[in-house]
C-alpha atoms as a PDB file:
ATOM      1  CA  UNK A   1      -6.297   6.099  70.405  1.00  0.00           C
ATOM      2  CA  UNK A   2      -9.297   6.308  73.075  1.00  0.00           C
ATOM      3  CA  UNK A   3      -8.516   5.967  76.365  1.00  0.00           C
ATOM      4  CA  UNK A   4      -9.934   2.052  77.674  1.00  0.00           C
ATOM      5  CA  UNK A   5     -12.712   2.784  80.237  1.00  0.00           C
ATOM      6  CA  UNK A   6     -12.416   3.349  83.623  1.00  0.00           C
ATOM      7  CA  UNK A   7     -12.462  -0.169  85.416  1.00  0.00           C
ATOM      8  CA  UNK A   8     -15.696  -0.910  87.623  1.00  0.00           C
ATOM      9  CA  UNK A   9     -15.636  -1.058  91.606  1.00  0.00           C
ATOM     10  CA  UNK A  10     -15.828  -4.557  92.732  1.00  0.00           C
ATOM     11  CA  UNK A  11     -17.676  -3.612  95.794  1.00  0.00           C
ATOM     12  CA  UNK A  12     -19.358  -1.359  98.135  1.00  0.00           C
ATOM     13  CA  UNK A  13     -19.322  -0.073 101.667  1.00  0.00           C
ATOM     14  CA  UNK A  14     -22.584  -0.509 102.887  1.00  0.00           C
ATOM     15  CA  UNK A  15     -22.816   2.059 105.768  1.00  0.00           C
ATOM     16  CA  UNK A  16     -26.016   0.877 107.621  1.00  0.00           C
ATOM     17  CA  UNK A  17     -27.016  -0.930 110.496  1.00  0.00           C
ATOM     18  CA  UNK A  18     -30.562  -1.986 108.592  1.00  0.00           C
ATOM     19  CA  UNK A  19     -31.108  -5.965 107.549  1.00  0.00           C
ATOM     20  CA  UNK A  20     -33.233  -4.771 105.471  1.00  0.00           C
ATOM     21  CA  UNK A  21     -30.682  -3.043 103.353  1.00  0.00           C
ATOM     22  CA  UNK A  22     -28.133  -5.813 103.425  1.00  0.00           C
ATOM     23  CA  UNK A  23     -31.418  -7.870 102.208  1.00  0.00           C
ATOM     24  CA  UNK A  24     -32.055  -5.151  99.239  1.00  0.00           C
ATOM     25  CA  UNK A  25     -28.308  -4.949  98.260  1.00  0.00           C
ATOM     26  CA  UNK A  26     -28.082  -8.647  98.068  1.00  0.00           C
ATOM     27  CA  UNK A  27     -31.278  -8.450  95.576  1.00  0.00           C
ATOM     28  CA  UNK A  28     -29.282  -6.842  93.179  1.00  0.00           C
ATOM     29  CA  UNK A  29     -26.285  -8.680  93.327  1.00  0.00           C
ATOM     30  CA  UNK A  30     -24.097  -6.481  94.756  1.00  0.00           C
ATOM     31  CA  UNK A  31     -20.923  -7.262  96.284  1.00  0.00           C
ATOM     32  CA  UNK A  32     -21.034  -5.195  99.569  1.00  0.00           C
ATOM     33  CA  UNK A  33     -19.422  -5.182 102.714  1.00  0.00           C
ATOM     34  CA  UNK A  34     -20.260  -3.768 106.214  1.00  0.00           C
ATOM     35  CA  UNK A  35     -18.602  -0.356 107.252  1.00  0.00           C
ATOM     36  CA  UNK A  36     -20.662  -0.166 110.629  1.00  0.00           C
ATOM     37  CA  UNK A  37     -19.706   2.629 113.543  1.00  0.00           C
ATOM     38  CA  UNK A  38     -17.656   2.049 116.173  1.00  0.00           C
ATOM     39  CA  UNK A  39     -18.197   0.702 119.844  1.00  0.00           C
ATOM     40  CA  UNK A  40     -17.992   4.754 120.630  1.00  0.00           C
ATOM     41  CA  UNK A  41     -20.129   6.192 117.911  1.00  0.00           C
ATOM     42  CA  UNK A  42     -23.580   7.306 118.421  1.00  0.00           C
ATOM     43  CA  UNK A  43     -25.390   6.675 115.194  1.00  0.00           C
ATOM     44  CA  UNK A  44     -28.946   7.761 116.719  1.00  0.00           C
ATOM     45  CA  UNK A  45     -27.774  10.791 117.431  1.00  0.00           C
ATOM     46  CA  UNK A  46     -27.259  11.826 114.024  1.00  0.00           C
ATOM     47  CA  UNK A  47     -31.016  11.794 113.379  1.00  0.00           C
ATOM     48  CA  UNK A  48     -31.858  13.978 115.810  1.00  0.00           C
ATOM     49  CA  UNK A  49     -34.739  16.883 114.070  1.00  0.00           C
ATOM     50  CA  UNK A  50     -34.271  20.665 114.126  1.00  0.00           C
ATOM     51  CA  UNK A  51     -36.857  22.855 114.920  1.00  0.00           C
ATOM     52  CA  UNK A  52     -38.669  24.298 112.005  1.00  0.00           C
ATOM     53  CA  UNK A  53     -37.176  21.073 109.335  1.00  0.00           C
ATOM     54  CA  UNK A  54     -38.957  20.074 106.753  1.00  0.00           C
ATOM     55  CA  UNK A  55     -38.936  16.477 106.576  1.00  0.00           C
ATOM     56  CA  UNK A  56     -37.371  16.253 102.692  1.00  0.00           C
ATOM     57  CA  UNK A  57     -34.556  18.513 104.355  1.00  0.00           C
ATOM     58  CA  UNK A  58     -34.390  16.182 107.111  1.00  0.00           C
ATOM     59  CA  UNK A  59     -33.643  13.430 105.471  1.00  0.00           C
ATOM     60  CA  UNK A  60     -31.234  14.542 102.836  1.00  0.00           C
ATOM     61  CA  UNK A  61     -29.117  15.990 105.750  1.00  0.00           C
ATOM     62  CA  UNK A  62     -29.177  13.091 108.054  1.00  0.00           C
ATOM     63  CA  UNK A  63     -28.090  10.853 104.942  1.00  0.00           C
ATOM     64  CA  UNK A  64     -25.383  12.948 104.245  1.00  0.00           C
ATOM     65  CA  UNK A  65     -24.569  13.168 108.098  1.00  0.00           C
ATOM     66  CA  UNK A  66     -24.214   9.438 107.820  1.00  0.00           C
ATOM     67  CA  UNK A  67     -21.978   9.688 105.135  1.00  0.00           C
ATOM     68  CA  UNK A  68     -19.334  11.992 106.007  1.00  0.00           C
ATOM     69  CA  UNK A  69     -19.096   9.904 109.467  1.00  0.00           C
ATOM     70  CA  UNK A  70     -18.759   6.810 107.325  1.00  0.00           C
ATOM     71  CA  UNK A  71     -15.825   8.787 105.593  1.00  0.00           C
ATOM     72  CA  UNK A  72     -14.275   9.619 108.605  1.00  0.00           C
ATOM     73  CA  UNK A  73     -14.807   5.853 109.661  1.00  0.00           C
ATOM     74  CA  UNK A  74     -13.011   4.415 106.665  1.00  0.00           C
ATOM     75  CA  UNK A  75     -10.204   6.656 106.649  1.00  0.00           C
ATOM     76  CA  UNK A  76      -9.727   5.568 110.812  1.00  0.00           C
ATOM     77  CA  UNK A  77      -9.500   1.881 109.879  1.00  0.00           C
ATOM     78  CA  UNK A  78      -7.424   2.549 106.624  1.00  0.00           C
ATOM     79  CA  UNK A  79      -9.786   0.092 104.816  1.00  0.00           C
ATOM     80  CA  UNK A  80      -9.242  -0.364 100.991  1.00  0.00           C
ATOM     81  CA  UNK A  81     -10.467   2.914  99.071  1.00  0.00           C
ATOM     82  CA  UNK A  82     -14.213   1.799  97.230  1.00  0.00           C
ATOM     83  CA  UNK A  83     -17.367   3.668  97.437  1.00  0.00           C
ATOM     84  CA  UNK A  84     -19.742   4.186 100.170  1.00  0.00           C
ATOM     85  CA  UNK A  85     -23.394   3.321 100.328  1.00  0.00           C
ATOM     86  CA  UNK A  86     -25.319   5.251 103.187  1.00  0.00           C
ATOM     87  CA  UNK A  87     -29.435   5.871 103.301  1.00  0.00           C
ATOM     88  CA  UNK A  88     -31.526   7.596 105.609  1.00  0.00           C
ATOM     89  CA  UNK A  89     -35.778   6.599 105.611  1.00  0.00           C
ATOM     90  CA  UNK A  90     -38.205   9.260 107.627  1.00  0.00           C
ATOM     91  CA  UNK A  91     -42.183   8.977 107.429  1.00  0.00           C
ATOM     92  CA  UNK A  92     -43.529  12.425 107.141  1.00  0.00           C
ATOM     93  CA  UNK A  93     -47.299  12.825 108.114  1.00  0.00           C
ATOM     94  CA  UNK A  94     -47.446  16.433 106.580  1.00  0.00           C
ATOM     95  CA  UNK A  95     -44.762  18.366 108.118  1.00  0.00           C
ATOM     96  CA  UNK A  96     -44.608  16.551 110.982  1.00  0.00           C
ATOM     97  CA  UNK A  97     -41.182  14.024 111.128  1.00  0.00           C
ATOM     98  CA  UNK A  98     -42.602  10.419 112.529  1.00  0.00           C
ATOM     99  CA  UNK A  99     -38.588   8.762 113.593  1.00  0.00           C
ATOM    100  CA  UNK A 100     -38.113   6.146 115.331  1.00  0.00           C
ATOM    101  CA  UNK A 101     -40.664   6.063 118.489  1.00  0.00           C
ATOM    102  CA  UNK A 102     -38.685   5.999 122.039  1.00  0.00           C
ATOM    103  CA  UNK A 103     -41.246   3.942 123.524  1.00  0.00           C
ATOM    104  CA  UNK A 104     -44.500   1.485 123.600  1.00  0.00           C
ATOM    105  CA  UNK A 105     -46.380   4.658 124.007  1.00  0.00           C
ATOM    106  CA  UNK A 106     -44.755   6.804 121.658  1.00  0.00           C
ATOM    107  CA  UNK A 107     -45.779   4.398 118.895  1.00  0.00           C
ATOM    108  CA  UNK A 108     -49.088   4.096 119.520  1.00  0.00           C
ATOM    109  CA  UNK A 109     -49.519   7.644 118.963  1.00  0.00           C
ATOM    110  CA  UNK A 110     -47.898   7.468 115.998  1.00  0.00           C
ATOM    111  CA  UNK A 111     -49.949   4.382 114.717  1.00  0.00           C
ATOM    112  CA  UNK A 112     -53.171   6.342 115.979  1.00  0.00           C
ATOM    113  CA  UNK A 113     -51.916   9.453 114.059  1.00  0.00           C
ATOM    114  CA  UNK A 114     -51.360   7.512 110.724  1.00  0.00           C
ATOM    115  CA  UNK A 115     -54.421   5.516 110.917  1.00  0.00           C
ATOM    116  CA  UNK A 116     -56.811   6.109 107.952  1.00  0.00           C
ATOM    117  CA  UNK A 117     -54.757   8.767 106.350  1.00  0.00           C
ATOM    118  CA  UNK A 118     -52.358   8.935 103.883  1.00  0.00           C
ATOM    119  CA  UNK A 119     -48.816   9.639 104.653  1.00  0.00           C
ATOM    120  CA  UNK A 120     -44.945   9.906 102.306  1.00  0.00           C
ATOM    121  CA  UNK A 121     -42.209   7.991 103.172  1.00  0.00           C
ATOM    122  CA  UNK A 122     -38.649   9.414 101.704  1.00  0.00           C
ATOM    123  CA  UNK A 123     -35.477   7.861 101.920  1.00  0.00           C
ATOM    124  CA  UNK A 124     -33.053   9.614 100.660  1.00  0.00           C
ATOM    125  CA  UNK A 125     -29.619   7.660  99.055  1.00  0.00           C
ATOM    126  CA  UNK A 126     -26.010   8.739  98.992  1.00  0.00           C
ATOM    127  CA  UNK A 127     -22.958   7.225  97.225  1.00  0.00           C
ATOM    128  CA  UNK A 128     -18.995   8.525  97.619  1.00  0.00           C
ATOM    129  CA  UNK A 129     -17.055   7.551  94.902  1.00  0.00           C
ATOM    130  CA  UNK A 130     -13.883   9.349  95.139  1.00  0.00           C
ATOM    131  CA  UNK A 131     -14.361  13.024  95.979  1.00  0.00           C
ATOM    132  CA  UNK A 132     -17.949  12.715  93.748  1.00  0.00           C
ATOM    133  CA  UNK A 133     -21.192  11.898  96.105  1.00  0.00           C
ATOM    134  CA  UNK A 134     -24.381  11.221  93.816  1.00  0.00           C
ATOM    135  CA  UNK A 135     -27.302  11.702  95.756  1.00  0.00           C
ATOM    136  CA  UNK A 136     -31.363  11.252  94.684  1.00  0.00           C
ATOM    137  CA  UNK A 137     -34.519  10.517  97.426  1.00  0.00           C
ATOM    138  CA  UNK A 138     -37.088   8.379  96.811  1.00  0.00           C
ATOM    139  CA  UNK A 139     -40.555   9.655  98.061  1.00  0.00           C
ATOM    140  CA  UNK A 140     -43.602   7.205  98.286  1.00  0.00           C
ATOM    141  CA  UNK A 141     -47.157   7.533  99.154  1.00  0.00           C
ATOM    142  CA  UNK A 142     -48.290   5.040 102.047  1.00  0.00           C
ATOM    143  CA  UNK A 143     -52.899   4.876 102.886  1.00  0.00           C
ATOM    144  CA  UNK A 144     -52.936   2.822 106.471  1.00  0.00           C
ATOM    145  CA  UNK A 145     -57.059   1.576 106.691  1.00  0.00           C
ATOM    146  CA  UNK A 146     -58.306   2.482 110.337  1.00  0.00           C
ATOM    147  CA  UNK A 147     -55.822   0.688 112.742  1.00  0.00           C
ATOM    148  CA  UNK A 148     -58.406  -0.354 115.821  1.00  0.00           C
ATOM    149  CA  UNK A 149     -57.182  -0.305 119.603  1.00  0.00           C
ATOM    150  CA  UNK A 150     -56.669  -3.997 119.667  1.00  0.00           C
ATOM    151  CA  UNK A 151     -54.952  -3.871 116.068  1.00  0.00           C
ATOM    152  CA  UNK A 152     -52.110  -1.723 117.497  1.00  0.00           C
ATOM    153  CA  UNK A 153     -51.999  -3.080 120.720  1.00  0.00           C
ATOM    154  CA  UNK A 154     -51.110  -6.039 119.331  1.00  0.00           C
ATOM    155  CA  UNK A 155     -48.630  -4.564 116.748  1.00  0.00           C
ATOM    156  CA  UNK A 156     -46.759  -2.914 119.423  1.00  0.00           C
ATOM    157  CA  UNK A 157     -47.034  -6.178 121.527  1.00  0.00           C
ATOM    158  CA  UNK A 158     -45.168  -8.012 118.514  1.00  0.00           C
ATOM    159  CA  UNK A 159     -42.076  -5.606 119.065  1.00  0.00           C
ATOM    160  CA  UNK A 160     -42.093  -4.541 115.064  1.00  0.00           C
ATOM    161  CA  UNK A 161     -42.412  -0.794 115.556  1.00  0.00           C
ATOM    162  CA  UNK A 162     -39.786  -0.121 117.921  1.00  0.00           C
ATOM    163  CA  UNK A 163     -36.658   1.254 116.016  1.00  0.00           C
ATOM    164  CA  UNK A 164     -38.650   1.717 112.975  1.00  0.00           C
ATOM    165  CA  UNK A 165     -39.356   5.638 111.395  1.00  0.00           C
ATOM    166  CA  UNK A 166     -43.424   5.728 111.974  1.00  0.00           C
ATOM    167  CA  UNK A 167     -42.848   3.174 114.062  1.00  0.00           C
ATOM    168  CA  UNK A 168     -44.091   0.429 111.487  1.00  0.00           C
ATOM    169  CA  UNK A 169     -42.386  -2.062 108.686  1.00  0.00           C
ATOM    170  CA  UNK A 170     -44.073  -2.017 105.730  1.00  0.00           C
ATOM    171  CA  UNK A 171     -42.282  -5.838 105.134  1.00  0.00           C
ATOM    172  CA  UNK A 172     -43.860  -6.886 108.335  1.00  0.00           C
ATOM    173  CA  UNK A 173     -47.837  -8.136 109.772  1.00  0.00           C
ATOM    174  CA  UNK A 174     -48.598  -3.803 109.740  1.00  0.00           C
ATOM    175  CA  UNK A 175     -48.910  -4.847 105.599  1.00  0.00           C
ATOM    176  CA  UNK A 176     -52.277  -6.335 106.176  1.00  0.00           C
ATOM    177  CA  UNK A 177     -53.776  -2.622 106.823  1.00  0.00           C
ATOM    178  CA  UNK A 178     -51.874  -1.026 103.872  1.00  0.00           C
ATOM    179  CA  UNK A 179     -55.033   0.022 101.564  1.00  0.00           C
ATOM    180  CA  UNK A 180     -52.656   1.812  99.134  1.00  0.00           C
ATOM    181  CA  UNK A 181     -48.947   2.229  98.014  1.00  0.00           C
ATOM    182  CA  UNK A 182     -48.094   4.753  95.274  1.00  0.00           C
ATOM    183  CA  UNK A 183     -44.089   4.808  94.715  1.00  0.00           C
ATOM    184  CA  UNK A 184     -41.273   2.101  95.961  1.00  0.00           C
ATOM    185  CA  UNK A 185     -42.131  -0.638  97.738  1.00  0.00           C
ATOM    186  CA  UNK A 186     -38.588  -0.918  97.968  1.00  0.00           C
ATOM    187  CA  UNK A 187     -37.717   2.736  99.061  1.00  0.00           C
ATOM    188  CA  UNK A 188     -40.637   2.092 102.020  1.00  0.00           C
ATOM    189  CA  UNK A 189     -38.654  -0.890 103.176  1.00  0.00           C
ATOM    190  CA  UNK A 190     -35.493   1.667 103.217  1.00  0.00           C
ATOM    191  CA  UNK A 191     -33.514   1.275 100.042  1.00  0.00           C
ATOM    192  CA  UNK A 192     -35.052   2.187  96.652  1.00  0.00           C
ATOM    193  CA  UNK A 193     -33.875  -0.114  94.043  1.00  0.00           C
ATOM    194  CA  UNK A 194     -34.559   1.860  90.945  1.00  0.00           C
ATOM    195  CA  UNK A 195     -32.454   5.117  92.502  1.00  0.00           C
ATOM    196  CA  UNK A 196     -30.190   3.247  94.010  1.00  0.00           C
ATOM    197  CA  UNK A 197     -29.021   1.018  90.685  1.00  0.00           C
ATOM    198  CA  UNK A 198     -28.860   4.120  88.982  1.00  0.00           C
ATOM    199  CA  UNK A 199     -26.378   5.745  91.413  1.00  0.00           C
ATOM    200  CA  UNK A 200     -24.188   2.550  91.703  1.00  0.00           C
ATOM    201  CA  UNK A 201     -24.000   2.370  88.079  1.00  0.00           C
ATOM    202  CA  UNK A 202     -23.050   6.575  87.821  1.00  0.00           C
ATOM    203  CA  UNK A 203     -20.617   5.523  90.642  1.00  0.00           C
ATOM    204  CA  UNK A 204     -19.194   2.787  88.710  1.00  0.00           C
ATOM    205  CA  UNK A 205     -20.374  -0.052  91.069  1.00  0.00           C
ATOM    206  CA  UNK A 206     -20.314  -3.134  89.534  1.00  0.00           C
ATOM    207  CA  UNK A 207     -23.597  -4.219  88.390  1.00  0.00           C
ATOM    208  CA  UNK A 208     -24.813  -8.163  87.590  1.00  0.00           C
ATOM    209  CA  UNK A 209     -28.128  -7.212  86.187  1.00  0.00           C
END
């Protein structure tokens, strides 16, 4: 007789610090649960560039850099075993890698730099189930109009760029000067929905949708 199916996670570790990905998780109705670093751990230092990376490269190895130190984290606790959710989200302006701007001024020139052009935004997803990690990136398309002095001044001024990649949120006041968006909304913000349902699902997550 056929064997009955294997039986569906009930949750997942949600390895990110981001509200925003708590906030997309919750979208979908999964049951998640925090698996955040420890007092010790330095989780900026992860995304740290090498010279010569590409920014797809980038941010397939920084995801998976989150990952095995989410591993290592759940292991160190002795949590229950379930899978692991981590994402990494870098705005490339060519080859150029736009992170997350170390300063007032450091965003301004990024703001001035992706002002009237267009510009990708990739996040790229991972999922451990077991000893299987499913893995796709999401890579959008993102047209800022011109972005005046006074428009970025103020931006900056409302403290929405700091410890954002390209130092904007497309969720935030930057939307008004978003002329175009060809991909994920969702994937912008730092999650993509589509992708990530379909790993969950190949992960055996389970799904309410």
């Amino acid at each position: 007789m056929p064997l009955p199916p294997p039986v569906a996670h009930p949750f997942v570790y949600l390895a990110s610090q981001s509200p925003r990905r708590v906030q997309l998780l919750n979208q979908l109705g999964v049951n998640h649960r925090p698996l955040l670093p420890d007092p010790g751990e330095d989780p900026e230092a992860l995304e740290e560039t090498r010279s010569g990376e590409l920014p797809l490269a980038y941010v397939q190895r920084v995801a998976r850099l989150k990952l095995d130190e989410a591993r290592r984290r759940l292991r160190r606790r002795r949590l229950p075993v379930a899978p692991i959710l981590c994402a990494d989200t870098t705005v490339a302006l060519g080859t150029r890698i736009l992170g997350k701007p170390a300063d007032e001024a450091e965003a301004a020139e990024m703001l001035r730099a992706l002002s009237g052009r267009s510009h990708r935004v990739m996040t790229a997803v991972v999922v451990l189930a077991g000893t299987q990690v499913f893995a796709d990136t999401s890579i959008s398309r993102v047209r800022f109009a011109e972005l005046s002095e006074t428009t970025i001044r103020r931006y900056i001024e409302s403290g929405e760029p700091m410890g954002k990649a390209g130092a904007y949120a497309i969720q935030g006041r930057i939307a008004a000067w978003i002329a175009h968006i060809e991909g994920s909304h969702s994937g912008i913000m730092g999650l993509p929905l589509f992708e990530t349902t379909a790993l969950l699902a190949r992960a055996r997550v389970r799904l309410e949708l």
